[in-house]
N, C-alpha and C. Protein backbone atom coordinates (compact mmCIF):
# COMPACT_ATOMS: atom_id res chain seq x y z
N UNK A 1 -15.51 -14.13 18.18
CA UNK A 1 -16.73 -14.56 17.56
C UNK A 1 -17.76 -14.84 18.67
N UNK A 2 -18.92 -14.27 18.44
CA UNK A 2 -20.00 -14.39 19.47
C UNK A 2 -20.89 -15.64 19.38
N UNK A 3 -21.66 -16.31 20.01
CA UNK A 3 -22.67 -17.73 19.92
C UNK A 3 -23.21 -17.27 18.63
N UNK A 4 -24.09 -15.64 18.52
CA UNK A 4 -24.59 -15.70 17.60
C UNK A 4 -24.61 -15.56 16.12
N UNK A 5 -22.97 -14.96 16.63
CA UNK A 5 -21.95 -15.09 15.02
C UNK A 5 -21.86 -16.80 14.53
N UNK A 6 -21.55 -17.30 15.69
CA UNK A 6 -21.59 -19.08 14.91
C UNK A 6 -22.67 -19.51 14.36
N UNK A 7 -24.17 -19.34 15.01
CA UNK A 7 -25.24 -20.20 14.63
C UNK A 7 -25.38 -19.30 13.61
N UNK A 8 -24.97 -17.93 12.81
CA UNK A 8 -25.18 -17.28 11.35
C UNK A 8 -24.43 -18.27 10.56
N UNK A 9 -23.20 -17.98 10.87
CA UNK A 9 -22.47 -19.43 10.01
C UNK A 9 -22.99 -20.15 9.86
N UNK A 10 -23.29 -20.90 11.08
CA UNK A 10 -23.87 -22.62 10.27
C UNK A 10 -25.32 -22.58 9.85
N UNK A 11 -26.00 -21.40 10.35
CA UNK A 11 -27.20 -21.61 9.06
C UNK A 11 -27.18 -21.52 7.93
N UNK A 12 -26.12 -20.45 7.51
CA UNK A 12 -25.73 -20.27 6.55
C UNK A 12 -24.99 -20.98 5.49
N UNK A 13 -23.76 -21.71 6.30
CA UNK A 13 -23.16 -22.29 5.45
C UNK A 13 -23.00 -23.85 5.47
N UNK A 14 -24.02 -24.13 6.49
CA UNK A 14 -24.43 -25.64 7.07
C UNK A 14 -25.75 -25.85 6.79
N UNK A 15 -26.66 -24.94 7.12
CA UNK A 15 -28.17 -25.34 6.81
C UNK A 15 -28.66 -25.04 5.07
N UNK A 16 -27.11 -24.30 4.65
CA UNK A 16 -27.61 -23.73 3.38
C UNK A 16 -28.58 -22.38 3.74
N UNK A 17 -29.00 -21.86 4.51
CA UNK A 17 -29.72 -20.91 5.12
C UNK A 17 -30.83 -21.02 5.07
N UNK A 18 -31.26 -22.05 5.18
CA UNK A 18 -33.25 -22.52 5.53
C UNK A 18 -33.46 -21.86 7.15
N UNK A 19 -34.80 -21.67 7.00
CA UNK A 19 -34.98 -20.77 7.67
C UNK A 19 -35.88 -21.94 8.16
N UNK A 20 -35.52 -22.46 9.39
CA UNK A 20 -35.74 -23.46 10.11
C UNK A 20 -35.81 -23.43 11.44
N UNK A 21 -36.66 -23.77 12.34
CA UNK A 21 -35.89 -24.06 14.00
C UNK A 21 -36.71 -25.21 14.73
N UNK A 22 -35.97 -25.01 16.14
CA UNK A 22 -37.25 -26.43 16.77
C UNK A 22 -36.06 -27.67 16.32
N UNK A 23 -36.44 -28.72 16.57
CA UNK A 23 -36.22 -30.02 16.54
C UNK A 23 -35.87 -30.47 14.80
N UNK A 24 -36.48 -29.58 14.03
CA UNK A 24 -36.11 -29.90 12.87
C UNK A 24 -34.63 -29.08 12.55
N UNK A 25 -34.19 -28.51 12.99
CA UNK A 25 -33.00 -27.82 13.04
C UNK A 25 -32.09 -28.96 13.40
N UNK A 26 -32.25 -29.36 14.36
CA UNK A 26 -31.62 -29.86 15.06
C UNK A 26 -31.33 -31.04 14.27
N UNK A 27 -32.12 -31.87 13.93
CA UNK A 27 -32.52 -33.12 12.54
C UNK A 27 -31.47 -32.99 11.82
N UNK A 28 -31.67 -31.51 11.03
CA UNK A 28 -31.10 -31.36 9.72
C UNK A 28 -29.45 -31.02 9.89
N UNK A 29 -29.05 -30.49 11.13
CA UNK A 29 -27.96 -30.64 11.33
C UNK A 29 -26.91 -31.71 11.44
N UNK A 30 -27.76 -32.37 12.05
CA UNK A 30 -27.06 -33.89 12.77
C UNK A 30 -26.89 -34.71 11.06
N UNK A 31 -27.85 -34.43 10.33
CA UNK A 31 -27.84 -35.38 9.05
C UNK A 31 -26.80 -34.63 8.50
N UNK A 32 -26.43 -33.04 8.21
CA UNK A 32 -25.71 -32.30 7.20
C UNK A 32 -24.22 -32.43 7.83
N UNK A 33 -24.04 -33.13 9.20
CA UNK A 33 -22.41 -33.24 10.03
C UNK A 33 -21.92 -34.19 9.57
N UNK A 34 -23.15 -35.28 9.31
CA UNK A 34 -22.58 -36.86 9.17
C UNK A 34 -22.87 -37.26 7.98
N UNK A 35 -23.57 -36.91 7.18
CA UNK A 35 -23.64 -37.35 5.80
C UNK A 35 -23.17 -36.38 4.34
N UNK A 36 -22.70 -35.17 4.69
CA UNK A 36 -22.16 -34.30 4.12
C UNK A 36 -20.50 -34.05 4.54
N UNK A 37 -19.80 -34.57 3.79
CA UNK A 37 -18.31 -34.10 4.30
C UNK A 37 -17.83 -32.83 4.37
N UNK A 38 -18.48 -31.87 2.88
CA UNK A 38 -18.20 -30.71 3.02
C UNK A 38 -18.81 -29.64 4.19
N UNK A 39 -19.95 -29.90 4.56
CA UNK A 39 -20.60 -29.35 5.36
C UNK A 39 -20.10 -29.51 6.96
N UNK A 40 -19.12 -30.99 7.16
CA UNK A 40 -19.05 -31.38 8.46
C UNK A 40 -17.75 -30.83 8.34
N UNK A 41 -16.84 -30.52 7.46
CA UNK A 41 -15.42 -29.84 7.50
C UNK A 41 -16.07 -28.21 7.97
N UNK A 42 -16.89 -27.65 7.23
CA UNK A 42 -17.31 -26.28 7.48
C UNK A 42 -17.30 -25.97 9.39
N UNK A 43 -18.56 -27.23 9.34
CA UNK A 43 -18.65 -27.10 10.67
C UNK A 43 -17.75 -27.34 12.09
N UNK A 44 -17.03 -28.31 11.35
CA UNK A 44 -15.81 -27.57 12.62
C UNK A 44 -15.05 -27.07 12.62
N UNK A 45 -14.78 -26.16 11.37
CA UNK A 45 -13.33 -25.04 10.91
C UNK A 45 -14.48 -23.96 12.44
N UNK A 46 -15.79 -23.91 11.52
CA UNK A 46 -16.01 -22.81 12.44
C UNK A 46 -16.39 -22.68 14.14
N UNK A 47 -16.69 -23.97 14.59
CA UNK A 47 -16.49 -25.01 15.89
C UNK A 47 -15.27 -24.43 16.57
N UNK A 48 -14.24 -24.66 15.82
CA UNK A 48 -12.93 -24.29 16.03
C UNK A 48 -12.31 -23.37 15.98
N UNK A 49 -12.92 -22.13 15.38
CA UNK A 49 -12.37 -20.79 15.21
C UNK A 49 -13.51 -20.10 16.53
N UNK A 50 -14.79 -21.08 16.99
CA UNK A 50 -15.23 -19.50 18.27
C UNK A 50 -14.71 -20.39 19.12
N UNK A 51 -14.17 -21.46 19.23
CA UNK A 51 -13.47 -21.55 20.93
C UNK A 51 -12.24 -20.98 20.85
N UNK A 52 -11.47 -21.00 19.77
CA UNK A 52 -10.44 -20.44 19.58
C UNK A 52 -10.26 -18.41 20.29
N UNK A 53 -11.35 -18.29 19.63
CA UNK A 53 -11.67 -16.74 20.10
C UNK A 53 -12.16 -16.23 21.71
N UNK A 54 -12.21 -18.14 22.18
CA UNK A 54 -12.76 -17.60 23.90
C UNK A 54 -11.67 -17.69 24.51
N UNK A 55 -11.24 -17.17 26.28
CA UNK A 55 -10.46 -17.12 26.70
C UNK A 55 -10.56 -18.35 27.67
N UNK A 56 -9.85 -18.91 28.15
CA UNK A 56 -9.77 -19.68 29.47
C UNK A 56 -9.30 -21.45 28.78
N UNK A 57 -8.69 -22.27 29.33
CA UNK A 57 -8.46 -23.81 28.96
C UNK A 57 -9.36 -24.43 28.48
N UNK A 58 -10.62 -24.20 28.87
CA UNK A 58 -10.96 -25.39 28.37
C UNK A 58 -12.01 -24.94 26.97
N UNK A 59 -12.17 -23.98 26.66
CA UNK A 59 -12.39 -23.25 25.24
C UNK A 59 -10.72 -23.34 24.64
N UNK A 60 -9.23 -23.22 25.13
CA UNK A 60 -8.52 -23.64 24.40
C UNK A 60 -8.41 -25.49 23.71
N UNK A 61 -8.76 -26.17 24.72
CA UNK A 61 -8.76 -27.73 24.86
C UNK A 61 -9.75 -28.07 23.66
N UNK A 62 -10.78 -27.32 23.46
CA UNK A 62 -11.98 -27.76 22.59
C UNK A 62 -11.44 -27.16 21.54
N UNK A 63 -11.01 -26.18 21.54
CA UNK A 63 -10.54 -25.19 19.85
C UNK A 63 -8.99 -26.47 19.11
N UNK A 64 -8.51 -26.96 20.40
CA UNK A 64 -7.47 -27.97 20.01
C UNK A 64 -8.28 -29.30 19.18
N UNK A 65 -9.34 -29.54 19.94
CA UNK A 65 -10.00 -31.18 19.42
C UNK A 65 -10.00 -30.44 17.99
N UNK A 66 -11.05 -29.83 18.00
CA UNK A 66 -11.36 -29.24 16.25
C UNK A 66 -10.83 -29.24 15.78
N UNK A 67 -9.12 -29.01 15.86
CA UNK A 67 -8.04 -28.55 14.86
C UNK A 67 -7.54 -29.98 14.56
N UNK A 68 -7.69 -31.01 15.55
CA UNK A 68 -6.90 -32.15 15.07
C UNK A 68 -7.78 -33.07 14.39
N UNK A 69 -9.03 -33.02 14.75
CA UNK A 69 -10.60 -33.91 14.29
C UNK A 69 -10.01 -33.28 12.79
N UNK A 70 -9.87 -31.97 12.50
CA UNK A 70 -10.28 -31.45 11.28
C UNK A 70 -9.10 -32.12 9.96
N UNK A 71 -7.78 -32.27 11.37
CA UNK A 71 -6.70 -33.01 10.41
C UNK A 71 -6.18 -34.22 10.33
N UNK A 72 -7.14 -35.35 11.26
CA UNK A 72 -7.49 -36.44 11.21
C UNK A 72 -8.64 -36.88 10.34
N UNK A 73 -9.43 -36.55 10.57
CA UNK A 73 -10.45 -36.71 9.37
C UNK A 73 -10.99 -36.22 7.77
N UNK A 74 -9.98 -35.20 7.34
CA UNK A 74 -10.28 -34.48 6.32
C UNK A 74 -8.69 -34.54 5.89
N UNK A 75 -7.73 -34.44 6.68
CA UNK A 75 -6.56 -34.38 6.21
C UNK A 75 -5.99 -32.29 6.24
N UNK A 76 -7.34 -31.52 6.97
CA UNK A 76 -7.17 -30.18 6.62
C UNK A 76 -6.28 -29.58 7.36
N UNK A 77 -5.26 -28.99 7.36
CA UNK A 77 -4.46 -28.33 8.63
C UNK A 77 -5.02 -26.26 8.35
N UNK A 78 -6.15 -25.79 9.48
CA UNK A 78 -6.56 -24.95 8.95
C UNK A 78 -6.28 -24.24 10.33
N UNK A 79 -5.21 -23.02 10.46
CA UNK A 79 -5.56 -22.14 11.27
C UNK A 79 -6.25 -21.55 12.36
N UNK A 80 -6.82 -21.31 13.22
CA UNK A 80 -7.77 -20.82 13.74
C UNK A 80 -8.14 -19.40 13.94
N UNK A 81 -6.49 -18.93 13.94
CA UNK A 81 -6.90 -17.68 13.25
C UNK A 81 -6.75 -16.63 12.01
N UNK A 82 -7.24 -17.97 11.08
CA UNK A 82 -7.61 -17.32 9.76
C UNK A 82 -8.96 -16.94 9.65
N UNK A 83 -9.11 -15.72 9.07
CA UNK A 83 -10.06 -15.16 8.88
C UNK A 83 -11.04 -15.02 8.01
N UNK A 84 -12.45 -15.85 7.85
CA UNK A 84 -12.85 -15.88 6.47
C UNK A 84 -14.73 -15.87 6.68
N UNK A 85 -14.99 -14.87 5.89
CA UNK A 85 -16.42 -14.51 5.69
C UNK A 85 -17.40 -15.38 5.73
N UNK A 86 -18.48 -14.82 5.55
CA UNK A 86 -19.21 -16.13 5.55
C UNK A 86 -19.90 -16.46 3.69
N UNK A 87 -20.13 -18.00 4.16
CA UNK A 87 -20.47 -18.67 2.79
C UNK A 87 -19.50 -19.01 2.24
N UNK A 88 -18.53 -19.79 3.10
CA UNK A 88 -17.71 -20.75 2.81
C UNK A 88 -18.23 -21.91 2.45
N UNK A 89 -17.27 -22.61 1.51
CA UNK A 89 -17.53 -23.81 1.02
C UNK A 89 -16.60 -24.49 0.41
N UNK A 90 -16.67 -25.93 0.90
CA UNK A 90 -15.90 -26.93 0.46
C UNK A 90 -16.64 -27.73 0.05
N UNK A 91 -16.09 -28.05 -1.61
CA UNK A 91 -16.65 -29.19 -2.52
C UNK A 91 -16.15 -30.55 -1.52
N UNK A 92 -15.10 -30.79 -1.79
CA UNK A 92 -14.18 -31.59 -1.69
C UNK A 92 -13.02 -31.29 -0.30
N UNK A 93 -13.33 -31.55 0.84
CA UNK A 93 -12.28 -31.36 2.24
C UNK A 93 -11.61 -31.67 2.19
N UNK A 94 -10.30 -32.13 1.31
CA UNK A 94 -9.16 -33.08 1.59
C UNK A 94 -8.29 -32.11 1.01
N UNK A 95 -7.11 -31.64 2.23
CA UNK A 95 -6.12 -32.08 1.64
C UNK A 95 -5.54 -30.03 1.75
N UNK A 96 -6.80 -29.82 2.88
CA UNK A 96 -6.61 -28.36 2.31
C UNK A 96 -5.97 -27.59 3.56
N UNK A 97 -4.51 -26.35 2.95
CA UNK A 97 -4.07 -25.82 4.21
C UNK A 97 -4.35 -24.33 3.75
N UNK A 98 -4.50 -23.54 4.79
CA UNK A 98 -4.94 -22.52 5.24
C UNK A 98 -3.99 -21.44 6.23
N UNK A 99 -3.34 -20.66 5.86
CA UNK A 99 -2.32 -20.42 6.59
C UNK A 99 -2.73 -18.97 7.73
N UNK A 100 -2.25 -19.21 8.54
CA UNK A 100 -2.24 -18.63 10.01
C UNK A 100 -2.89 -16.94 9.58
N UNK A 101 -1.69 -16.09 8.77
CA UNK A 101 -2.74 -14.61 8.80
C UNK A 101 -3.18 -14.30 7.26
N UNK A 102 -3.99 -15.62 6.95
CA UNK A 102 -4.60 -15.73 5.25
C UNK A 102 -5.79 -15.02 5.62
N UNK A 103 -6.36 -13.89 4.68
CA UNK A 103 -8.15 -13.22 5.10
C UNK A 103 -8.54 -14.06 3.68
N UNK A 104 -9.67 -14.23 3.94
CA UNK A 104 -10.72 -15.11 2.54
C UNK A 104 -11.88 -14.13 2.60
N UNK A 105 -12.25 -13.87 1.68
CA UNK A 105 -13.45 -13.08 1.77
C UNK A 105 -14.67 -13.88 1.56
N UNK A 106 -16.06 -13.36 0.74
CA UNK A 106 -17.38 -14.19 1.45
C UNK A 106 -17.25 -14.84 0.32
N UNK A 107 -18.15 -15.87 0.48
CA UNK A 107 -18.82 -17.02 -0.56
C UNK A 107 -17.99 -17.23 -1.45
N UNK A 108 -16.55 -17.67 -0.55
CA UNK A 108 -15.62 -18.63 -1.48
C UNK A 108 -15.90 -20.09 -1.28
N UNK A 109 -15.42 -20.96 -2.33
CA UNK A 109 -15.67 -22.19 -2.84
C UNK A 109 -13.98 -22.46 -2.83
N UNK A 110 -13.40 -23.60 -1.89
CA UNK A 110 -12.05 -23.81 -2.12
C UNK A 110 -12.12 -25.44 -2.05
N UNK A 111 -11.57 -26.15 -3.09
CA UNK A 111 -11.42 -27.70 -3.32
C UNK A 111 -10.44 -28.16 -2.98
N UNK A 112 -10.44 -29.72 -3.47
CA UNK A 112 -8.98 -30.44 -2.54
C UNK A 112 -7.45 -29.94 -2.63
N UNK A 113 -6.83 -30.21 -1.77
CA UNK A 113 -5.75 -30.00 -2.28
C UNK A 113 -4.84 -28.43 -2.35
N UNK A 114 -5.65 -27.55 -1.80
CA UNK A 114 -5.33 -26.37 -1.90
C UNK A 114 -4.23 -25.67 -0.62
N UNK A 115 -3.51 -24.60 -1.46
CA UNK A 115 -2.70 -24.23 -0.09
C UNK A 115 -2.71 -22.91 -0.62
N UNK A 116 -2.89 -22.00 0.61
CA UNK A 116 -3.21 -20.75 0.56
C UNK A 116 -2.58 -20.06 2.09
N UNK A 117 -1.14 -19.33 1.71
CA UNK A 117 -0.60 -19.28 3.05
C UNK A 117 1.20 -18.33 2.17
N UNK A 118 1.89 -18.56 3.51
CA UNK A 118 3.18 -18.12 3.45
C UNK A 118 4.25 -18.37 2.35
N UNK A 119 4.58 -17.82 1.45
CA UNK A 119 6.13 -18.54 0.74
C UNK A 119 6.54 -19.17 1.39
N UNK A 120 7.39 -18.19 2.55
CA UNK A 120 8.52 -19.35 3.70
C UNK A 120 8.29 -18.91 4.62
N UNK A 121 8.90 -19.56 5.76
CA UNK A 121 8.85 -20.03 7.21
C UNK A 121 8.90 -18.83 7.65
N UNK A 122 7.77 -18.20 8.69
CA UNK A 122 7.78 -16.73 9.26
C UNK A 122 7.31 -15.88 9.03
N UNK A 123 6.42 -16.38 7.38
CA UNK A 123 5.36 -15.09 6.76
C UNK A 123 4.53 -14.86 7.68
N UNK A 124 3.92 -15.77 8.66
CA UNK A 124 2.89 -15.10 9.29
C UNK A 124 2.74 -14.30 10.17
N UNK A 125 4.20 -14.31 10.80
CA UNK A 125 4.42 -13.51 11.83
C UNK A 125 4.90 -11.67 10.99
N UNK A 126 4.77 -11.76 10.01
CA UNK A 126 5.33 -10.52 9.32
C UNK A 126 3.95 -10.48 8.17
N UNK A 127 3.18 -11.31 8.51
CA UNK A 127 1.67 -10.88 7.45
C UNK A 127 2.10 -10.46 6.01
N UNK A 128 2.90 -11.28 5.91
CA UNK A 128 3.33 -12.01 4.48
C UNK A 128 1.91 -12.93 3.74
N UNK A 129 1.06 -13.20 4.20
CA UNK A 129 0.02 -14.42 3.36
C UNK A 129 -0.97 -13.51 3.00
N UNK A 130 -1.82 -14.63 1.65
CA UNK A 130 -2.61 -14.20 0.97
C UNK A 130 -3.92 -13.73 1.24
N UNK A 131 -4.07 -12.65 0.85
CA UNK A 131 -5.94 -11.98 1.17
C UNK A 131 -6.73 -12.19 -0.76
N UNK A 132 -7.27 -13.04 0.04
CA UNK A 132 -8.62 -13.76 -1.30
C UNK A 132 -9.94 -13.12 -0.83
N UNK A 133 -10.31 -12.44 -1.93
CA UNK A 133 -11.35 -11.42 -2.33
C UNK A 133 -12.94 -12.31 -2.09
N UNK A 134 -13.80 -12.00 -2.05
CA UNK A 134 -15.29 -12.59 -2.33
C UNK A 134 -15.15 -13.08 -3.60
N UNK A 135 -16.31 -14.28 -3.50
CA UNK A 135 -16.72 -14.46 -4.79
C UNK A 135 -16.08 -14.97 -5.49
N UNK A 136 -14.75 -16.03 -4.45
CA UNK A 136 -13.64 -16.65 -4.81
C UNK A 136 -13.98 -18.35 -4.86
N UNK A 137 -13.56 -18.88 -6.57
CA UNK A 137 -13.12 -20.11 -6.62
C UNK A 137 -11.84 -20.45 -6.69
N UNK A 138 -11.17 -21.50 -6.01
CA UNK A 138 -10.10 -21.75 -5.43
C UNK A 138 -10.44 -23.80 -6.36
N UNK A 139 -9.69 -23.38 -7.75
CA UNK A 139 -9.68 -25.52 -7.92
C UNK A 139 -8.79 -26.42 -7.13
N UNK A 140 -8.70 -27.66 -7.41
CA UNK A 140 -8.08 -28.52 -6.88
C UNK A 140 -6.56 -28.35 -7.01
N UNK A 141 -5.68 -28.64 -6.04
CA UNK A 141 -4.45 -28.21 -6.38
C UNK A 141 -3.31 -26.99 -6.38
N UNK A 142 -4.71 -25.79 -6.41
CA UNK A 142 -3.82 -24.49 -6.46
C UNK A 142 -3.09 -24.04 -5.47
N UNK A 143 -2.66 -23.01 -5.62
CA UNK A 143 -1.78 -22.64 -4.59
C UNK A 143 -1.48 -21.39 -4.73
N UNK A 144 -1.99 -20.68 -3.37
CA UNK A 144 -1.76 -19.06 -3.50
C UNK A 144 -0.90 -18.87 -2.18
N UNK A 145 0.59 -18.42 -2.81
CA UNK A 145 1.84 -17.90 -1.82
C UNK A 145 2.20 -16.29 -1.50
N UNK A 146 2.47 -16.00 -0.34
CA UNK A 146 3.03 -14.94 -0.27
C UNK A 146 2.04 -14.16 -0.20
N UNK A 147 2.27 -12.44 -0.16
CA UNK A 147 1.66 -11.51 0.28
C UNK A 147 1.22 -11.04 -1.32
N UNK A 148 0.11 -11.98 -1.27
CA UNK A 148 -0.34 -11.54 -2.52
C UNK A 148 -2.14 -11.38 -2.55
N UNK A 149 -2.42 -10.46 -3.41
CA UNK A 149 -4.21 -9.87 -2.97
C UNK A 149 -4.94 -10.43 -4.24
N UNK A 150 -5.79 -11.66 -4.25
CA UNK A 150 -6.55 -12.04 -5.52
C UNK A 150 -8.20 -11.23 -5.26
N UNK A 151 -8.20 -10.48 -6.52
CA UNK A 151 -9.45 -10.20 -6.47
C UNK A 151 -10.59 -10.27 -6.52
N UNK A 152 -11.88 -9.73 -6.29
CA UNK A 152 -13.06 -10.52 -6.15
C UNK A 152 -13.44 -11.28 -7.37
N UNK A 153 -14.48 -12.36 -7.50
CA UNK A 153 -14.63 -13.08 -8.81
C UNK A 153 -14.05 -13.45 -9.35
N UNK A 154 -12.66 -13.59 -8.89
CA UNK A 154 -11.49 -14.96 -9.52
C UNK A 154 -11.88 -16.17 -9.23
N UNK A 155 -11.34 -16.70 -10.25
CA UNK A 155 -11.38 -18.21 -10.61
C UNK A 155 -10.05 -18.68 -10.41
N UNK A 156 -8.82 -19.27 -9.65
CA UNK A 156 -7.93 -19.84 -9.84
C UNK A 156 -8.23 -21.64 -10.41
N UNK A 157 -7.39 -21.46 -11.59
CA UNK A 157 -7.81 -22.91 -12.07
C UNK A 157 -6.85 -24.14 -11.20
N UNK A 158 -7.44 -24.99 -11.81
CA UNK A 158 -6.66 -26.75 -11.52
C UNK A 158 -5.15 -26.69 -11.27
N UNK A 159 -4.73 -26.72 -10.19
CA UNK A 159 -2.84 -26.95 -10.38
C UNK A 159 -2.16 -25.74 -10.53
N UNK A 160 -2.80 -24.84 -10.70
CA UNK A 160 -2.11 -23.55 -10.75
C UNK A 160 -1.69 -22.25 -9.48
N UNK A 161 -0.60 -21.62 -10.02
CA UNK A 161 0.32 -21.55 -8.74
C UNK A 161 0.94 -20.04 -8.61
N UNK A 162 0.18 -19.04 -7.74
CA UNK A 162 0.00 -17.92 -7.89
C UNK A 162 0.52 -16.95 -6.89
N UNK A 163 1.80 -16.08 -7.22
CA UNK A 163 2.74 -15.84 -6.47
C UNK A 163 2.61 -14.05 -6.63
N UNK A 164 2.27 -13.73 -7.54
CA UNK A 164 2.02 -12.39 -7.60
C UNK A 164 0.50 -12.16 -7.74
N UNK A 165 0.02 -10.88 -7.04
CA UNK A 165 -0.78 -9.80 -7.29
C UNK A 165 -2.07 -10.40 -8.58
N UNK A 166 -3.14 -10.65 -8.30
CA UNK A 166 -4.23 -10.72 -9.74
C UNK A 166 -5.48 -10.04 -9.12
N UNK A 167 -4.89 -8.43 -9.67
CA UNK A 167 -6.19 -7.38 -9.25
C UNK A 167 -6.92 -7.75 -10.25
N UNK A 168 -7.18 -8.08 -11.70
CA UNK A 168 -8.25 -8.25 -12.52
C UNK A 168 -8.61 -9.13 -12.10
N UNK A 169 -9.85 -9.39 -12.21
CA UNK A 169 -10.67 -10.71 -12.22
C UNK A 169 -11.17 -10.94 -13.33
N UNK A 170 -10.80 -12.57 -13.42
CA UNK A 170 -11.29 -13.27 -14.53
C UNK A 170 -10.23 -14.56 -13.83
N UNK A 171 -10.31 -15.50 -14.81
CA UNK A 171 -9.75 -16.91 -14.78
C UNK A 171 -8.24 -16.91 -14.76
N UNK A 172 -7.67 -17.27 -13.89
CA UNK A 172 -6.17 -18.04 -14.39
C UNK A 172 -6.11 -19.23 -14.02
């Protein structure tokens, strides 16, 4: 990920994409880190995924703070190298795991409580985990296992627990 792949992200999915700069950028950030939870989880999944992508210690040391800030303060245990589009969004940061070779596609919405990753121990190393389509809502609770492909404009509902294949889109 390049500097200018990050500051797309967070205008995007931090500034909401106002087309802003100067000192008021800067303003609106500092307010959307600390007074927005969902926005301050965004911002250091993706904090944490371009140091992750640089080489040398101390881009590893900083890609480490992010990962533990993110699961000290939100409760999130999220990957760094999971892969996910832009126009991410979290209602609700708590509680959410993200597994190592999960792809998310753009302008998903994922709430508390969610796990989206391996059946068992070793999927990731055999790319066993789930690829979630665009245009993905993810409710509180759900849970998408295994090498399974949800398609674009799904809705996974409340508590529900999804182990096979949902090429249609619509609600489960």
């Amino acid at each position: 990920m390049t500097k200018q792949e990050l500051n797309a992200y967070i205008n995007q999915e931090v500034l909401s994409g106002k087309a802003i700069s100067g000192l008021k950028k800067w303003k609106n950030l500092w307010f959307e880190k600390h007074l927005s939870p969902g926005h301050a989880a965004v911002y250091m999944l993706r904090k944490m995924q371009y140091y992750a992508s640089k080489k040398g210690k101390l881009c590893s040391y900083r890609a480490r703070y992010y990962h533990v800030k993110l699961v000290k303060d939100f409760g999130m245990c999220v990957s760094p190298n999971v892969k996910i589009g832009m126009g991410l969004h979290f209602p609700h940061p708590t509680g959410i795991v993200l597994g190592d070779a999960t792809v998310i596609g753009e302008n998903c919405s994922i709430y508390q409580n969610v796990t989206v990753g391996g059946a068992r121990i070793g999927d990731a190393k055999k790319g066993n985990q789930p690829t979630i389509g665009n245009n993905v809502t993810l409710f509180s609770g759900s849970m998408v296992l295994g090498a399974v492909n949800v398609a674009d404009n799904t809705v996974l509902a409340a508590n529900s627990v999804l182990l096979k294949n949902a090429d249609i889109s619509g609600i489960y």
